[in-house]
N, C-alpha and C. Protein backbone atom coordinates (compact mmCIF):
# COMPACT_ATOMS: atom_id res chain seq x y z
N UNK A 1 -91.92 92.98 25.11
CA UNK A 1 -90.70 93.50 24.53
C UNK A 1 -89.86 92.38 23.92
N UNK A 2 -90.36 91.18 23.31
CA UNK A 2 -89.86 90.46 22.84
C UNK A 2 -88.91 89.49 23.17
N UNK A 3 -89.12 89.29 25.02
CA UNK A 3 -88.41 88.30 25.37
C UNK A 3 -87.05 89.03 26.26
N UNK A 4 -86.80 90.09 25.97
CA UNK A 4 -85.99 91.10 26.23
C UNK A 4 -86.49 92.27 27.43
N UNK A 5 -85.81 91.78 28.50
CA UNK A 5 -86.09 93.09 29.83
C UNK A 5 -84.81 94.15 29.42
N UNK A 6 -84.90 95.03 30.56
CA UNK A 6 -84.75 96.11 30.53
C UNK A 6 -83.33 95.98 30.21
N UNK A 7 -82.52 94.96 31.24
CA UNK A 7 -81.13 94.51 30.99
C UNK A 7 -80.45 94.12 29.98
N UNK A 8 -81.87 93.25 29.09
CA UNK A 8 -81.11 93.03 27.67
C UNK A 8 -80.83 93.68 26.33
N UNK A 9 -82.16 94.91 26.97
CA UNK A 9 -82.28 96.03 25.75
C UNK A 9 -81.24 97.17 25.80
N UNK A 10 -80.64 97.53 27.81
CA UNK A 10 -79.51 98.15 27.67
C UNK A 10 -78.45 97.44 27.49
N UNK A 11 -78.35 96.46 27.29
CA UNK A 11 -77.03 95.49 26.89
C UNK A 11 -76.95 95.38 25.23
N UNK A 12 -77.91 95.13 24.81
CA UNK A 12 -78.09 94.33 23.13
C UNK A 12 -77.93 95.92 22.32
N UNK A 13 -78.77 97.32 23.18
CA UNK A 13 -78.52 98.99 22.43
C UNK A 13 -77.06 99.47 22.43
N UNK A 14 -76.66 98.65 23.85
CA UNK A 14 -75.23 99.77 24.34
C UNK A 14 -74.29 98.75 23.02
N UNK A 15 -74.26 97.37 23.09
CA UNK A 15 -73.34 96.61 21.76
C UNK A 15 -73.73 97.49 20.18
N UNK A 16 -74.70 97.25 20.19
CA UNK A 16 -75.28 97.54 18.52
C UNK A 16 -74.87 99.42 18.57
N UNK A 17 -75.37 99.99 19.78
CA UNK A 17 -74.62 101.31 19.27
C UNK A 17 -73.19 101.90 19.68
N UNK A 18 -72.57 100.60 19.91
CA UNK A 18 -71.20 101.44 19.61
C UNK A 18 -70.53 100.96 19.10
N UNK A 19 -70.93 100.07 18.30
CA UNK A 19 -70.52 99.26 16.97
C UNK A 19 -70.71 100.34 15.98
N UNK A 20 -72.06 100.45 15.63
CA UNK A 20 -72.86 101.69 15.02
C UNK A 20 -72.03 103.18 14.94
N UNK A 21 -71.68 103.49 16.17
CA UNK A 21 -70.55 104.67 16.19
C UNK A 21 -69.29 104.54 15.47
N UNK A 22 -69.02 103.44 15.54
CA UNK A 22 -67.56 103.39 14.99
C UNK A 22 -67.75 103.19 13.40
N UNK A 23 -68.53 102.93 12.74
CA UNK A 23 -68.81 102.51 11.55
C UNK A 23 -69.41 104.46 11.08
N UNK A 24 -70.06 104.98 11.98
CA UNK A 24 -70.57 106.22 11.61
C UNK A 24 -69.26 107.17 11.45
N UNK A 25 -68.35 106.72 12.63
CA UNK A 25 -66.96 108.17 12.91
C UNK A 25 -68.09 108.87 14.35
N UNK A 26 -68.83 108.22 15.20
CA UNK A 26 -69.22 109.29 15.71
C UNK A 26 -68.48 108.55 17.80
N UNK A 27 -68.09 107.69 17.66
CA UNK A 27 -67.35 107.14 18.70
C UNK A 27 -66.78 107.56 19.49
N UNK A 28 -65.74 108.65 19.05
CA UNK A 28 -65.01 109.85 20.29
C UNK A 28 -65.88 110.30 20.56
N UNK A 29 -66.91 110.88 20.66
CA UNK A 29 -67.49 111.51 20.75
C UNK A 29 -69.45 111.44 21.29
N UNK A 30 -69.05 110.32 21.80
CA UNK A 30 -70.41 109.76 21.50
C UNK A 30 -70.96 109.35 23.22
N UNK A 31 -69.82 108.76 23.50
CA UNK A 31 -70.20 108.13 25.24
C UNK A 31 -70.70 107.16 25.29
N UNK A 32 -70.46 106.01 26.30
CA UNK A 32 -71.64 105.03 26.39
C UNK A 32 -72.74 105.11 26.60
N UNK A 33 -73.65 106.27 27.05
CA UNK A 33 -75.13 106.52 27.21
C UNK A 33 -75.55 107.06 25.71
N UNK A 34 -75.04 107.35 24.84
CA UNK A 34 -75.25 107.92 23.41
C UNK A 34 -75.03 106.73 23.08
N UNK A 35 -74.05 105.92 23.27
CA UNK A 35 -74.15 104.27 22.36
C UNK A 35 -75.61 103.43 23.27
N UNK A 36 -75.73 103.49 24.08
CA UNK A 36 -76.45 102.91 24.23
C UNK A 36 -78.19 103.54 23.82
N UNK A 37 -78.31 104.69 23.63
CA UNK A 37 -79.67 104.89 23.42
C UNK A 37 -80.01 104.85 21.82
N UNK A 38 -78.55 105.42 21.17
CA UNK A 38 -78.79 105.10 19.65
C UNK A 38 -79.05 103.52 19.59
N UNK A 39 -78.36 102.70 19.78
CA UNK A 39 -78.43 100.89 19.66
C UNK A 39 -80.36 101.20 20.26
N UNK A 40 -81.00 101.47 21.51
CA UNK A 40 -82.23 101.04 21.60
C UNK A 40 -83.26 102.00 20.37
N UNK A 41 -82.59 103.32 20.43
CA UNK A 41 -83.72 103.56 19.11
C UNK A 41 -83.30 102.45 17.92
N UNK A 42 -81.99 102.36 17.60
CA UNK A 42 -82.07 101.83 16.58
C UNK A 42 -82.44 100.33 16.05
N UNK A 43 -82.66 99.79 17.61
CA UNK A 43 -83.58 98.20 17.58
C UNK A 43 -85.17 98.49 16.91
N UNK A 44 -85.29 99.67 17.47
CA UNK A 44 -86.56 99.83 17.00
C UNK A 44 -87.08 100.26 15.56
N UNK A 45 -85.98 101.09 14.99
CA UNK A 45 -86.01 101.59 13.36
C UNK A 45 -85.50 100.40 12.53
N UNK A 46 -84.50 99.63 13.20
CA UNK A 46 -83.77 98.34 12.28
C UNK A 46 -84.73 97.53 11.97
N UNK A 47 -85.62 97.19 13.53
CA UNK A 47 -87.23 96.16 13.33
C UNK A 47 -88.14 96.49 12.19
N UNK A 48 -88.17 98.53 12.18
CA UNK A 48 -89.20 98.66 11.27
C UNK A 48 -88.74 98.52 9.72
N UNK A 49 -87.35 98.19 9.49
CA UNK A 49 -86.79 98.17 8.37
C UNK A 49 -86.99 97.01 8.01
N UNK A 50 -86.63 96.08 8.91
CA UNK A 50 -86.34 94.67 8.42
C UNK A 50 -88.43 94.13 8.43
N UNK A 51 -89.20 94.68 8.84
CA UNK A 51 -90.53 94.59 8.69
C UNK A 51 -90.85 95.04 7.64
N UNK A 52 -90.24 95.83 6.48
CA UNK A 52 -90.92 96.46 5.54
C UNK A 52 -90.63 95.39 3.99
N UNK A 53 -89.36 94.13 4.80
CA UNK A 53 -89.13 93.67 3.70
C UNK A 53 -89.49 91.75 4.07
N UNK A 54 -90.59 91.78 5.31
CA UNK A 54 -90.82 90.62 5.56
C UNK A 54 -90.25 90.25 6.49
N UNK A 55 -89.25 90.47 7.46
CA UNK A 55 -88.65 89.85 7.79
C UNK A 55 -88.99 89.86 9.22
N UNK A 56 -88.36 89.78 10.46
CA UNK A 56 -88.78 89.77 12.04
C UNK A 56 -87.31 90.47 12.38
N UNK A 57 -88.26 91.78 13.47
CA UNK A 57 -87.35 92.49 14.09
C UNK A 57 -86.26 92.02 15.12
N UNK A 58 -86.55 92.44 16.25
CA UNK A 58 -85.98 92.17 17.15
C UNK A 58 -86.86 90.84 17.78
N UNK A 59 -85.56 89.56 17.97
CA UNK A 59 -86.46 88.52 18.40
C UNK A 59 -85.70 87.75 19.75
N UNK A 60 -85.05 88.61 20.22
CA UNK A 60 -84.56 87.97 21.71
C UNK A 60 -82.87 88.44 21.78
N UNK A 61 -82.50 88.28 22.42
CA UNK A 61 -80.39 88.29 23.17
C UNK A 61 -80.18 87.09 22.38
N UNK A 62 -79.96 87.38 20.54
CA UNK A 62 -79.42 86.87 19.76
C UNK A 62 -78.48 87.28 18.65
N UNK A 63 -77.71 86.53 17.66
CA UNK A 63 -76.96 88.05 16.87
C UNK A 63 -78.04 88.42 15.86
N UNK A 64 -79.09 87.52 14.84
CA UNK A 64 -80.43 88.54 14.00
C UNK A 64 -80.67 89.52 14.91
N UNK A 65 -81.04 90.11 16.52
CA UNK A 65 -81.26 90.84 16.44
C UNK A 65 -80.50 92.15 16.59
N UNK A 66 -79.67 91.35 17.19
CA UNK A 66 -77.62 92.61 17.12
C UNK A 66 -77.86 92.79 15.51
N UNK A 67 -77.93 92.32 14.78
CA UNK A 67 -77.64 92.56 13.30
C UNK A 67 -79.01 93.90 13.11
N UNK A 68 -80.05 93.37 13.50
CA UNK A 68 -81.32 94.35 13.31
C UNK A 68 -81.13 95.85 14.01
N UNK A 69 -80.74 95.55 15.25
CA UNK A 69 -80.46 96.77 16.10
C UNK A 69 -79.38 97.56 15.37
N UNK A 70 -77.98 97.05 14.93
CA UNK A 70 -76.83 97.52 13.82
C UNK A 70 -77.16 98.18 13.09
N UNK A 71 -77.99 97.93 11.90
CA UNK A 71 -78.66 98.57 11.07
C UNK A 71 -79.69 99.42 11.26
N UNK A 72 -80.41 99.62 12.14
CA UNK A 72 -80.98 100.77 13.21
C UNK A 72 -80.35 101.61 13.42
N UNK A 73 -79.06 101.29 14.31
CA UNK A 73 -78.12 102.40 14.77
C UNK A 73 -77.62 102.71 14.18
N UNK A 74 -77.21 102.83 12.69
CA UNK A 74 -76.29 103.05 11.85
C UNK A 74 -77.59 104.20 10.93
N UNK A 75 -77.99 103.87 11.20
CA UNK A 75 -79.42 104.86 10.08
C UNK A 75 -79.53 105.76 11.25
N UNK A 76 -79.41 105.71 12.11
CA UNK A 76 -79.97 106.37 13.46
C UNK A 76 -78.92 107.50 13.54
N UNK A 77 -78.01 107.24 13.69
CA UNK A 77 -76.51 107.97 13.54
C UNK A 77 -76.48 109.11 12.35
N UNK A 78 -76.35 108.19 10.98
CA UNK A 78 -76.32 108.63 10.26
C UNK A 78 -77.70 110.17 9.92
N UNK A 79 -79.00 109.64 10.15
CA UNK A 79 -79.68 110.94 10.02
C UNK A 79 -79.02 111.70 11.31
N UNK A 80 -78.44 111.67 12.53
CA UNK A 80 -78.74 112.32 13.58
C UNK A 80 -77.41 113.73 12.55
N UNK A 81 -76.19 112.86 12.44
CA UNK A 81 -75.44 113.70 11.72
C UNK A 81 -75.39 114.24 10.56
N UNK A 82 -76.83 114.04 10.09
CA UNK A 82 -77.53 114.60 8.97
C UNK A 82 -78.37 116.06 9.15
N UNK A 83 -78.76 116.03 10.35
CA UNK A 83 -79.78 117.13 11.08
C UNK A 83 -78.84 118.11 11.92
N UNK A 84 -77.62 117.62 12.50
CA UNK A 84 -76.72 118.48 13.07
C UNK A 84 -75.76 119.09 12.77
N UNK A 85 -75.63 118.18 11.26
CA UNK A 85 -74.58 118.74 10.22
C UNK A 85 -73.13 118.54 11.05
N UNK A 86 -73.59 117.33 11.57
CA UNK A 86 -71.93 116.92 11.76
C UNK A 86 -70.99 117.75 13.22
N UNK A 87 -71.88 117.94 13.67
CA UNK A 87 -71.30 119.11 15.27
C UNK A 87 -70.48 118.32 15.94
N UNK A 88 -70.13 118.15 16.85
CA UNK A 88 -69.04 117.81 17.97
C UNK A 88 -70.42 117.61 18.93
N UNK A 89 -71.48 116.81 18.97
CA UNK A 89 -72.21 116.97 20.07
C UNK A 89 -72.60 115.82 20.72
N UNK A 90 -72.96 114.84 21.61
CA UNK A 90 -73.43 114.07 22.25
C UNK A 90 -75.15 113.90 21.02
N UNK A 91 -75.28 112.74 21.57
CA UNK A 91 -76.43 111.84 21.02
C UNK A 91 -77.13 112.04 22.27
């Protein structure tokens, strides 16, 4: 997992997604277990993004990969309130 246990992936998901929330509008509403699972999917969609243009995903409890996970969670968000059409609902 890239250097990253369990502690750093709920630490590095729960930062990156509720950063991610607040940039979406989805923050009231969201909870720290919704920030934190959007931030870990979105380590994983940000990696496959930043892989499609060369670059390296997630590479340890650094800010490239807060920046990678960011941009994960923010795409992550964004389709979720794309598919729910914007509800009042938990992540």
């Amino acid at each position: 997992m890239n250097g990253l246990g369990i502690i750093g992936w709920i630490v590095l998901g729960g930062l990156a997604g509720w950063v991610a929330s607040m940039i979406a509008g989805t923050n009231a509403r969201q909870g720290l277990l919704g920030n934190i699972i959007a931030g870990i999917i979105g380590a994983f969609v940000g990696g496959f993004i930043v892989s499609l243009f060369g670059g390296d995903g997630v590479t340890g409890f650094n800010l490239w990969s807060f920046l990678v996970a960011l941009l994960g969670a923010v795409v992550v968000l964004f389709i979720w309130r794309a598919i729910t059409g914007g509800r009042k609902t938990t992540v």
